[in-house]
PDB file of N, CA and C in Angstrom:
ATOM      1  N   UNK A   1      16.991  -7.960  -5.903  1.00  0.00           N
ATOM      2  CA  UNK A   1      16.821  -6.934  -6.890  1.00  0.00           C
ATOM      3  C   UNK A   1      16.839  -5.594  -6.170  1.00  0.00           C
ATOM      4  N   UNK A   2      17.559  -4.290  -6.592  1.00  0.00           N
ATOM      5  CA  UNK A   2      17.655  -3.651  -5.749  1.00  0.00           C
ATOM      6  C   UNK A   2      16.612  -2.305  -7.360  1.00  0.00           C
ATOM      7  N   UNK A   3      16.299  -1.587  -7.020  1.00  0.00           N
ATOM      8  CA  UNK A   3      15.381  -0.150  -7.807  1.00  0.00           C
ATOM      9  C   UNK A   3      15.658   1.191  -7.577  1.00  0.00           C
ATOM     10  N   UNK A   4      16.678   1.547  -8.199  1.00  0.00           N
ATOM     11  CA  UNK A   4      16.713   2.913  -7.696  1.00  0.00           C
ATOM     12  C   UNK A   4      16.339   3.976  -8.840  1.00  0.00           C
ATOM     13  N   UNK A   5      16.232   4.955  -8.257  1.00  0.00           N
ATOM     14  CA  UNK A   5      15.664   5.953  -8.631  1.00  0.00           C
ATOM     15  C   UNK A   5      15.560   7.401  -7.815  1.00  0.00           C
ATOM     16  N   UNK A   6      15.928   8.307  -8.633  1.00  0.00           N
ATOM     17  CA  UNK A   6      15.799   9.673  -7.811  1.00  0.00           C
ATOM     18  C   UNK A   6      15.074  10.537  -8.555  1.00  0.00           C
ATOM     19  N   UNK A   7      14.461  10.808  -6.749  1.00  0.00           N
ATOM     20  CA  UNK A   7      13.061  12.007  -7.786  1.00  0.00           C
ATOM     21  C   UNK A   7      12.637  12.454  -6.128  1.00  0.00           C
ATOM     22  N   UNK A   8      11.874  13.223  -6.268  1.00  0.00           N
ATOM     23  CA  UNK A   8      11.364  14.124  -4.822  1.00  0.00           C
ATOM     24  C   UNK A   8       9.860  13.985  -4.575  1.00  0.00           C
ATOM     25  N   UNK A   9       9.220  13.518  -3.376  1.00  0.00           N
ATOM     26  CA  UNK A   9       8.176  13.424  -3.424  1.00  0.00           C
ATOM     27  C   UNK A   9       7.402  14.157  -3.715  1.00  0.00           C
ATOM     28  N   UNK A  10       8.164  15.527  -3.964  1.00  0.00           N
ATOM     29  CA  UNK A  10       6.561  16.244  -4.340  1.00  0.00           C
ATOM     30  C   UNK A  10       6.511  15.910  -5.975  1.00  0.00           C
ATOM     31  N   UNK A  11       7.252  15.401  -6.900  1.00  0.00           N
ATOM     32  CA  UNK A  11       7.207  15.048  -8.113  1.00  0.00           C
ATOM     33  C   UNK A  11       6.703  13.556  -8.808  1.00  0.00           C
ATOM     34  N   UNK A  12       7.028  12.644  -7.844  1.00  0.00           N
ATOM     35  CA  UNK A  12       6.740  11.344  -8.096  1.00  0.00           C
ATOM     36  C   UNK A  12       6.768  11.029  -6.804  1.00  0.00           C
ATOM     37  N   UNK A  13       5.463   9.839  -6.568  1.00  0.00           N
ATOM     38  CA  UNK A  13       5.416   8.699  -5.289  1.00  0.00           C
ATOM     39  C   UNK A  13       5.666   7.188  -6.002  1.00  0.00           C
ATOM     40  N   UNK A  14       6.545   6.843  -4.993  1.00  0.00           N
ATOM     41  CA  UNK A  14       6.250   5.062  -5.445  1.00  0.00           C
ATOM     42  C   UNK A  14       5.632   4.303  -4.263  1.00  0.00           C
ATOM     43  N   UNK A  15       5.092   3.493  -4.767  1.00  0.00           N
ATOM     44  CA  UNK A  15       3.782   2.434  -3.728  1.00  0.00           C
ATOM     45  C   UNK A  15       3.936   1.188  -3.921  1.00  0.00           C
ATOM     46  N   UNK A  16       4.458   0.526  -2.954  1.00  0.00           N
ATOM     47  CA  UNK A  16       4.868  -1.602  -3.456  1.00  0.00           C
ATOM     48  C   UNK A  16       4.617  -1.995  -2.436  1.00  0.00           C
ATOM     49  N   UNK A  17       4.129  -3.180  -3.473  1.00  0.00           N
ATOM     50  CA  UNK A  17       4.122  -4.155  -1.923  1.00  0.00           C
ATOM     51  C   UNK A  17       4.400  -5.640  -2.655  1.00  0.00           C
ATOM     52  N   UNK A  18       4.666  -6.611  -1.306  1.00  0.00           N
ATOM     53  CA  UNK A  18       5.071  -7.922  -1.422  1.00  0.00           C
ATOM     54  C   UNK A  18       4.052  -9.010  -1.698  1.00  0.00           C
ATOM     55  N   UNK A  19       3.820  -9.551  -1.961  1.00  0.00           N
ATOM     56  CA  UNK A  19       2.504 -10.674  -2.348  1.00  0.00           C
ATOM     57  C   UNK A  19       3.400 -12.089  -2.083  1.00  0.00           C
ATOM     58  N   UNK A  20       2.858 -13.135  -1.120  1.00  0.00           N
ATOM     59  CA  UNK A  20       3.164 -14.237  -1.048  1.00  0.00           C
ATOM     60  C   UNK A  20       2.399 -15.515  -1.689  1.00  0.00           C
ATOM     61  N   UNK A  21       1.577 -16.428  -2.415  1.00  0.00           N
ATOM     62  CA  UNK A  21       0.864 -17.200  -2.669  1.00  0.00           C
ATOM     63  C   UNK A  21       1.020 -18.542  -1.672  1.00  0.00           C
ATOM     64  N   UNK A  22       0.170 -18.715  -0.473  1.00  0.00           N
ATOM     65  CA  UNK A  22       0.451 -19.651   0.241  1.00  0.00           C
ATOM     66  C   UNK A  22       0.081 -20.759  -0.839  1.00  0.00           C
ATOM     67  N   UNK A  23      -0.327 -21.255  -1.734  1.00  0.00           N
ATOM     68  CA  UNK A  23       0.042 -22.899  -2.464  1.00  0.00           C
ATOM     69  C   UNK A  23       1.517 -22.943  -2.762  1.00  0.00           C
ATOM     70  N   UNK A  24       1.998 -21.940  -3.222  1.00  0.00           N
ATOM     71  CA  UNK A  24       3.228 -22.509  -3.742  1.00  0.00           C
ATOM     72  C   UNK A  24       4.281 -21.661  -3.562  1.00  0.00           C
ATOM     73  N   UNK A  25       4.026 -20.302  -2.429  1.00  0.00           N
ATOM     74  CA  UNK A  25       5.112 -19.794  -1.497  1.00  0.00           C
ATOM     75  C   UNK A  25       6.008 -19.264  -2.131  1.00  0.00           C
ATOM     76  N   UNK A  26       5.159 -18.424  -3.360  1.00  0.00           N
ATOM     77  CA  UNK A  26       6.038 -17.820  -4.218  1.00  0.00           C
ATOM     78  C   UNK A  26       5.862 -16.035  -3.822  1.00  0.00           C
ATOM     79  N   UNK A  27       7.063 -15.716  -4.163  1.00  0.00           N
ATOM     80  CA  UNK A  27       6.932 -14.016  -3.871  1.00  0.00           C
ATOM     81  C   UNK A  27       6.109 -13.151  -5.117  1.00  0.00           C
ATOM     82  N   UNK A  28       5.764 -12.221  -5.423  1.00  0.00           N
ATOM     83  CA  UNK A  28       5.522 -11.369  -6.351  1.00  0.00           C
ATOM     84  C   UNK A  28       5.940  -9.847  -5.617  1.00  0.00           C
ATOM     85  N   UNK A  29       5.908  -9.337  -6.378  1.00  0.00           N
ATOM     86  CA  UNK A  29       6.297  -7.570  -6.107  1.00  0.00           C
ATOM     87  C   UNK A  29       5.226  -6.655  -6.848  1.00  0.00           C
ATOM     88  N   UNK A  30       4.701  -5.872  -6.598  1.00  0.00           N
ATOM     89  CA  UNK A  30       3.732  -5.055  -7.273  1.00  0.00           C
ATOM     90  C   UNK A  30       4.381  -3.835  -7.022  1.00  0.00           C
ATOM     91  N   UNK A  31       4.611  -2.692  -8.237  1.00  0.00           N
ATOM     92  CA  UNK A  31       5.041  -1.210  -7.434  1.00  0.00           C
ATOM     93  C   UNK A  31       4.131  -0.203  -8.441  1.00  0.00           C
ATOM     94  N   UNK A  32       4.011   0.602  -8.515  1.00  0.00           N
ATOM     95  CA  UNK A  32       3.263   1.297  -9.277  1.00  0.00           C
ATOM     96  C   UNK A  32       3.562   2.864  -8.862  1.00  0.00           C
ATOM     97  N   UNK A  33       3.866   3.845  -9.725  1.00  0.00           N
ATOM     98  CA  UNK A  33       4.113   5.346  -9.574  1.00  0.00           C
ATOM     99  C   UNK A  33       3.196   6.271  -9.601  1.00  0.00           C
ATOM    100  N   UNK A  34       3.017   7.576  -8.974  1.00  0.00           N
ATOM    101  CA  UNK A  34       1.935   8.183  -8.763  1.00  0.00           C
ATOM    102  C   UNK A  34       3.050   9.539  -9.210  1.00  0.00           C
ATOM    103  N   UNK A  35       2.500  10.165  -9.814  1.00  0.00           N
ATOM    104  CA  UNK A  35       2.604  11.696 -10.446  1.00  0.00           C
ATOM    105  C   UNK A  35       2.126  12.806  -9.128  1.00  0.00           C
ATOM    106  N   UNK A  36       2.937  13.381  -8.446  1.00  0.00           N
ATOM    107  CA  UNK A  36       2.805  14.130  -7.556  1.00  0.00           C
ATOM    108  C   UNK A  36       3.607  13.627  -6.094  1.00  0.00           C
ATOM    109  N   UNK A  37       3.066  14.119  -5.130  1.00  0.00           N
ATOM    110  CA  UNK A  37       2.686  13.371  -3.641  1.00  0.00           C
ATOM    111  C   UNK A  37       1.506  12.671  -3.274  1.00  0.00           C
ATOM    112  N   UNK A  38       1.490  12.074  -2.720  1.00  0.00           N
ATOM    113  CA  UNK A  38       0.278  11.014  -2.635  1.00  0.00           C
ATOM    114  C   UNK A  38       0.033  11.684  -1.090  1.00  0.00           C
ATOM    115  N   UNK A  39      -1.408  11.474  -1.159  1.00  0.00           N
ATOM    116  CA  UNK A  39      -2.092  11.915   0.025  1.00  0.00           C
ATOM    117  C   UNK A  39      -2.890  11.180   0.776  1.00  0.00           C
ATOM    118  N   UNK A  40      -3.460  11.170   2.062  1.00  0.00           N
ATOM    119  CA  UNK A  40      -4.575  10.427   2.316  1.00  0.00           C
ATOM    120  C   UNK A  40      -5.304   9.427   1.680  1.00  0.00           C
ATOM    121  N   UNK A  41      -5.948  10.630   0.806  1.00  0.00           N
ATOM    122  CA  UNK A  41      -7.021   9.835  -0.297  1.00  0.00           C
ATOM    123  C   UNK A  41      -6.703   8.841  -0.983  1.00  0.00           C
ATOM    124  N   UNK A  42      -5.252   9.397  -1.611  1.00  0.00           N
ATOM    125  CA  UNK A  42      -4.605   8.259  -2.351  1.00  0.00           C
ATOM    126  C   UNK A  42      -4.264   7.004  -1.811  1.00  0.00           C
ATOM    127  N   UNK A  43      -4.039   6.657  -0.769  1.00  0.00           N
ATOM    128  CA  UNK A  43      -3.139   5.673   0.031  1.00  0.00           C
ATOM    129  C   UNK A  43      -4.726   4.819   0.359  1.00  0.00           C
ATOM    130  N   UNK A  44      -5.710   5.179   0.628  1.00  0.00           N
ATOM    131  CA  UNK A  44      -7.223   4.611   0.506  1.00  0.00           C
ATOM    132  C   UNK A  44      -7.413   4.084  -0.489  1.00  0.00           C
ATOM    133  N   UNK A  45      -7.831   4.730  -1.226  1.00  0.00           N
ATOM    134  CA  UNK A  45      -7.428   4.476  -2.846  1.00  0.00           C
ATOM    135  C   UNK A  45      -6.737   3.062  -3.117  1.00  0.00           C
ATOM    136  N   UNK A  46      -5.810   3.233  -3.180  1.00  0.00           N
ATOM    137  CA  UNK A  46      -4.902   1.863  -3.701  1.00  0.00           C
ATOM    138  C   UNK A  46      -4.982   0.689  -2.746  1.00  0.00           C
ATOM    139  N   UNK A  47      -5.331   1.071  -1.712  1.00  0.00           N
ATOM    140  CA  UNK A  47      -5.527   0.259  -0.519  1.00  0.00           C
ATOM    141  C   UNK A  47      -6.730  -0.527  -0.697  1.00  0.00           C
ATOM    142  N   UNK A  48      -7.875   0.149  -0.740  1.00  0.00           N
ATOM    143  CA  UNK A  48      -9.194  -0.617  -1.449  1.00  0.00           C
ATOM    144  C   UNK A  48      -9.263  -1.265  -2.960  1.00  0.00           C
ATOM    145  N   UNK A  49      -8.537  -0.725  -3.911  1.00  0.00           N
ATOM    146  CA  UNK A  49      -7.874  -1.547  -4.717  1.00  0.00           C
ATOM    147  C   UNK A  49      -7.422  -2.814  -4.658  1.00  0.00           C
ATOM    148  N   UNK A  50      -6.365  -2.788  -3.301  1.00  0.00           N
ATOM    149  CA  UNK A  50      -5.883  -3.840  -3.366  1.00  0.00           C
ATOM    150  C   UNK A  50      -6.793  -5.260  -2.353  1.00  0.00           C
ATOM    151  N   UNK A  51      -7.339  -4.579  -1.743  1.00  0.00           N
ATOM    152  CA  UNK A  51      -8.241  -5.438  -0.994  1.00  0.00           C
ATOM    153  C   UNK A  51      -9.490  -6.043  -1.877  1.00  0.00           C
ATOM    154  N   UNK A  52      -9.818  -5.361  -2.674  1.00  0.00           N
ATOM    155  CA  UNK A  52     -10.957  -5.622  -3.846  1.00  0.00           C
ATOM    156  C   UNK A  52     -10.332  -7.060  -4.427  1.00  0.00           C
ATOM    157  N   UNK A  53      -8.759  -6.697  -5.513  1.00  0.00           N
ATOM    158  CA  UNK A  53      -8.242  -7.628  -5.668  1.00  0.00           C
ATOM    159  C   UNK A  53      -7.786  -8.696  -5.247  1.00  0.00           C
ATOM    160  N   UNK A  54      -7.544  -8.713  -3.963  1.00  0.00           N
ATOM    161  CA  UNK A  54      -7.390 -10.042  -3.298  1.00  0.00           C
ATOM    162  C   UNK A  54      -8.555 -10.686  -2.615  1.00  0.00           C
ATOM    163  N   UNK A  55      -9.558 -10.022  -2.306  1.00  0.00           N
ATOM    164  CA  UNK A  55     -10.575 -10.010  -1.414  1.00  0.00           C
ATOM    165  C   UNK A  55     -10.125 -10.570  -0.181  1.00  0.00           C
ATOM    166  N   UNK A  56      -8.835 -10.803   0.645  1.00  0.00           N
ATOM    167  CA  UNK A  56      -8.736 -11.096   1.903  1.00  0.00           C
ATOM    168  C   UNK A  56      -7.815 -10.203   2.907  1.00  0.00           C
ATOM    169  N   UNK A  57      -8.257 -10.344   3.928  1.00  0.00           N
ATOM    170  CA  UNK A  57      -6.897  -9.763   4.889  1.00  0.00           C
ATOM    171  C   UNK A  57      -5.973  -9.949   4.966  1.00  0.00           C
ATOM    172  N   UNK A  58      -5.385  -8.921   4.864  1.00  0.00           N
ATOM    173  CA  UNK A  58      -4.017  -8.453   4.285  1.00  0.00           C
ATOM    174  C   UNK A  58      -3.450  -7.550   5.031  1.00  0.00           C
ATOM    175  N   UNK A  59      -1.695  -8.230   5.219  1.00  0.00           N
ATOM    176  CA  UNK A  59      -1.011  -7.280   6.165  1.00  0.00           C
ATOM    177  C   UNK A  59      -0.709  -6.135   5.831  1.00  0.00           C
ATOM    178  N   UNK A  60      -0.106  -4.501   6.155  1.00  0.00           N
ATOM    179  CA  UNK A  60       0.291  -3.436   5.864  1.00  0.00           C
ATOM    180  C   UNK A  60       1.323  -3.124   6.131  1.00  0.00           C
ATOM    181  N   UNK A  61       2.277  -3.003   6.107  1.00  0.00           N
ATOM    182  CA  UNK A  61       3.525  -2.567   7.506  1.00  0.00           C
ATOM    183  C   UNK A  61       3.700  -0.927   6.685  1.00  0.00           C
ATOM    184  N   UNK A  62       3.608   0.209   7.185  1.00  0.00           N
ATOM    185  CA  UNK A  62       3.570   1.357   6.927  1.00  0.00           C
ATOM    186  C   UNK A  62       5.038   1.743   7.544  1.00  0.00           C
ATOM    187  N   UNK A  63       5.724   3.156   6.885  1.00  0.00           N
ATOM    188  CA  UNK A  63       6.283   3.926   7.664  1.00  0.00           C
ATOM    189  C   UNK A  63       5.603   4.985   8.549  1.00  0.00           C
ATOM    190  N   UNK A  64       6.371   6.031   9.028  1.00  0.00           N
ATOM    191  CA  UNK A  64       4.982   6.937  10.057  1.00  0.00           C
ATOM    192  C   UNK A  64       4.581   8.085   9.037  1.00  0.00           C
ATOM    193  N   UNK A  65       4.641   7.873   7.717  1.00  0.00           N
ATOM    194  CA  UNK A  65       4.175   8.922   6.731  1.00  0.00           C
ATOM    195  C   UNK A  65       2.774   9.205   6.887  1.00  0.00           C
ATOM    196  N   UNK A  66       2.398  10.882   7.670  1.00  0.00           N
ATOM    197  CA  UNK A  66       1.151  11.494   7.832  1.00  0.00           C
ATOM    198  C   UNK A  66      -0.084  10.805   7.388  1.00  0.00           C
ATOM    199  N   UNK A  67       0.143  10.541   5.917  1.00  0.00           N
ATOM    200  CA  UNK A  67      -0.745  10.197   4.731  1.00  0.00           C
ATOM    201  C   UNK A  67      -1.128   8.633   5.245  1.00  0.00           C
ATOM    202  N   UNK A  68      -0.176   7.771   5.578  1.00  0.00           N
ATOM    203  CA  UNK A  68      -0.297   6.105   5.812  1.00  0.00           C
ATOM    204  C   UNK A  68      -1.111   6.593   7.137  1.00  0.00           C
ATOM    205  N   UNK A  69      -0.702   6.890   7.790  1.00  0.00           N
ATOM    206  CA  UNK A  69      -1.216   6.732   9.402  1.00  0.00           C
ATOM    207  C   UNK A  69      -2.615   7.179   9.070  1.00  0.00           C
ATOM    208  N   UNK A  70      -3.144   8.001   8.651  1.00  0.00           N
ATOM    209  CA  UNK A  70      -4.516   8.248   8.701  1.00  0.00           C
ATOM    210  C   UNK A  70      -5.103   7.679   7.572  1.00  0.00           C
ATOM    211  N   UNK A  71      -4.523   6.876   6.483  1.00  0.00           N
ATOM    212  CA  UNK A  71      -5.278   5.714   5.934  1.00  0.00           C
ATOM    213  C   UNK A  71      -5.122   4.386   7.183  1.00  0.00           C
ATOM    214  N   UNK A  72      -4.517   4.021   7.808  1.00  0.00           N
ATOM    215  CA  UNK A  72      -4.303   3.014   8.859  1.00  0.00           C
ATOM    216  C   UNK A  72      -5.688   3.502   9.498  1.00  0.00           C
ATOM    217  N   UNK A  73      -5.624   4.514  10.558  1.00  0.00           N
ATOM    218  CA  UNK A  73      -7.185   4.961  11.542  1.00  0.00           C
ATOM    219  C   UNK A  73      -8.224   4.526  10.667  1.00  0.00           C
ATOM    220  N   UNK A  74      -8.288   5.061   9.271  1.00  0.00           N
ATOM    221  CA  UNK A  74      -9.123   4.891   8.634  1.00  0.00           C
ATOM    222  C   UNK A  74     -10.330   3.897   8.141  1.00  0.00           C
ATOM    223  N   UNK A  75      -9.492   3.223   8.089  1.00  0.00           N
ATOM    224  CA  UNK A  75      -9.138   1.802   7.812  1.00  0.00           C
ATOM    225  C   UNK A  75      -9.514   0.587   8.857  1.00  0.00           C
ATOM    226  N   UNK A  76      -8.846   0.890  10.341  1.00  0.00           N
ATOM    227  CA  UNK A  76      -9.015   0.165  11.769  1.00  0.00           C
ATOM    228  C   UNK A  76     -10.457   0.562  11.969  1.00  0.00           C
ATOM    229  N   UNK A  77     -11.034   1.637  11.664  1.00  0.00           N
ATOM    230  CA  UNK A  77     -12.340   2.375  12.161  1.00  0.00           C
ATOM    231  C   UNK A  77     -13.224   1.731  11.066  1.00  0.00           C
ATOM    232  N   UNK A  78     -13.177   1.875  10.038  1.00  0.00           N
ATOM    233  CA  UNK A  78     -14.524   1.704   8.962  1.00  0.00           C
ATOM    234  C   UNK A  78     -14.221   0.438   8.256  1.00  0.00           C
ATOM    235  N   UNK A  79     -13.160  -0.595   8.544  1.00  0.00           N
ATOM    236  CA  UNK A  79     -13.201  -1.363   8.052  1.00  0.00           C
ATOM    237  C   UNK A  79     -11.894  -2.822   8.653  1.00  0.00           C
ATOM    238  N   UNK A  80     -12.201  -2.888  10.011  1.00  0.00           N
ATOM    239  CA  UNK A  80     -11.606  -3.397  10.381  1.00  0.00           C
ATOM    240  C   UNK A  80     -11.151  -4.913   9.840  1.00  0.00           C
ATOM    241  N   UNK A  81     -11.519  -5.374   8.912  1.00  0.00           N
ATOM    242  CA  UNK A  81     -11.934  -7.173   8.838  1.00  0.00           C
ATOM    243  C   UNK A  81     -11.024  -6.587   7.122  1.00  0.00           C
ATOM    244  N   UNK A  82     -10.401  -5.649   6.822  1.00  0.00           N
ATOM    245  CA  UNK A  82      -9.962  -5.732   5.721  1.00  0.00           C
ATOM    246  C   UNK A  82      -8.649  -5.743   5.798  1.00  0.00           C
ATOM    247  N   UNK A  83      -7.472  -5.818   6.907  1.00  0.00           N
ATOM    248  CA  UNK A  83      -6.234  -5.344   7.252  1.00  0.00           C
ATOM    249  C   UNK A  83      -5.465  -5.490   8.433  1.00  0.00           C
ATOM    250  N   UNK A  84      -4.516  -6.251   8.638  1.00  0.00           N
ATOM    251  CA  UNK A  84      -3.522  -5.675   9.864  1.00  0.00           C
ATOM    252  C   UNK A  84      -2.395  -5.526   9.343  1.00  0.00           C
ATOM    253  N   UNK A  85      -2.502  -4.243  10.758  1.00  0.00           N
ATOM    254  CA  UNK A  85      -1.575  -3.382  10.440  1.00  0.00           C
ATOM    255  C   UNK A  85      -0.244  -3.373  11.388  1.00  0.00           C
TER     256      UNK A  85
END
C-alpha cells in the first residue's frame, strides 16, 4: 500500500507505526495526523500513548528529526524499560 499526500510540515504531521501480533504474525499499521508541526512534547505524547496501550517494550526506529531525538534521550533517561531504540 503506498499513501501519499502533500502538505508541509509546518501545516500537517503524520505519525505511523507498524504493529506485529506475535500469535498470529499479523501486521497492522496505525497513522494518525497532527495539525501543525509536532514537537518534542508531542512525539512524548503519542509515545506514552502508545506504550500505555500496549503496555510492553516496544521498538522505535526514528529519523534524526530534532523533535524524535530528544523524545529518544528522553525516554532512554526517565524511562528506560519502555523502548528500544
Amino acid at each position: 500500500m503506498v499513501l501519499r499526500e502533500i502538505f508541509s510540515r509546518n501545516t500537517q504531521t503524520g505519525l505511523g507505526f507498524i504493529t506485529m501480533t506475535p500469535e498470529q504474525r499479523r501486521l497492522n499499521f496505525r497513522f494518525t495526523i497532527f495539525s501543525g508541526a509536532i514537537n518534542t512534547k508531542d512525539v512524548i505524547f503519542y509515545l506514552t500513548e502508545i506504550h500505555r496501550h500496549y503496555g510492553k517494550k516496544v521498538m522505535i526506529v526514528f529519523d534524526r528529526l530534532p523533535a524524535h531525538l530528544a523524545a529518544q534521550n528522553f525516554f532512554e533517561r526517565e524511562r528506560p524499560d519502555w523502548f528500544v531504540f
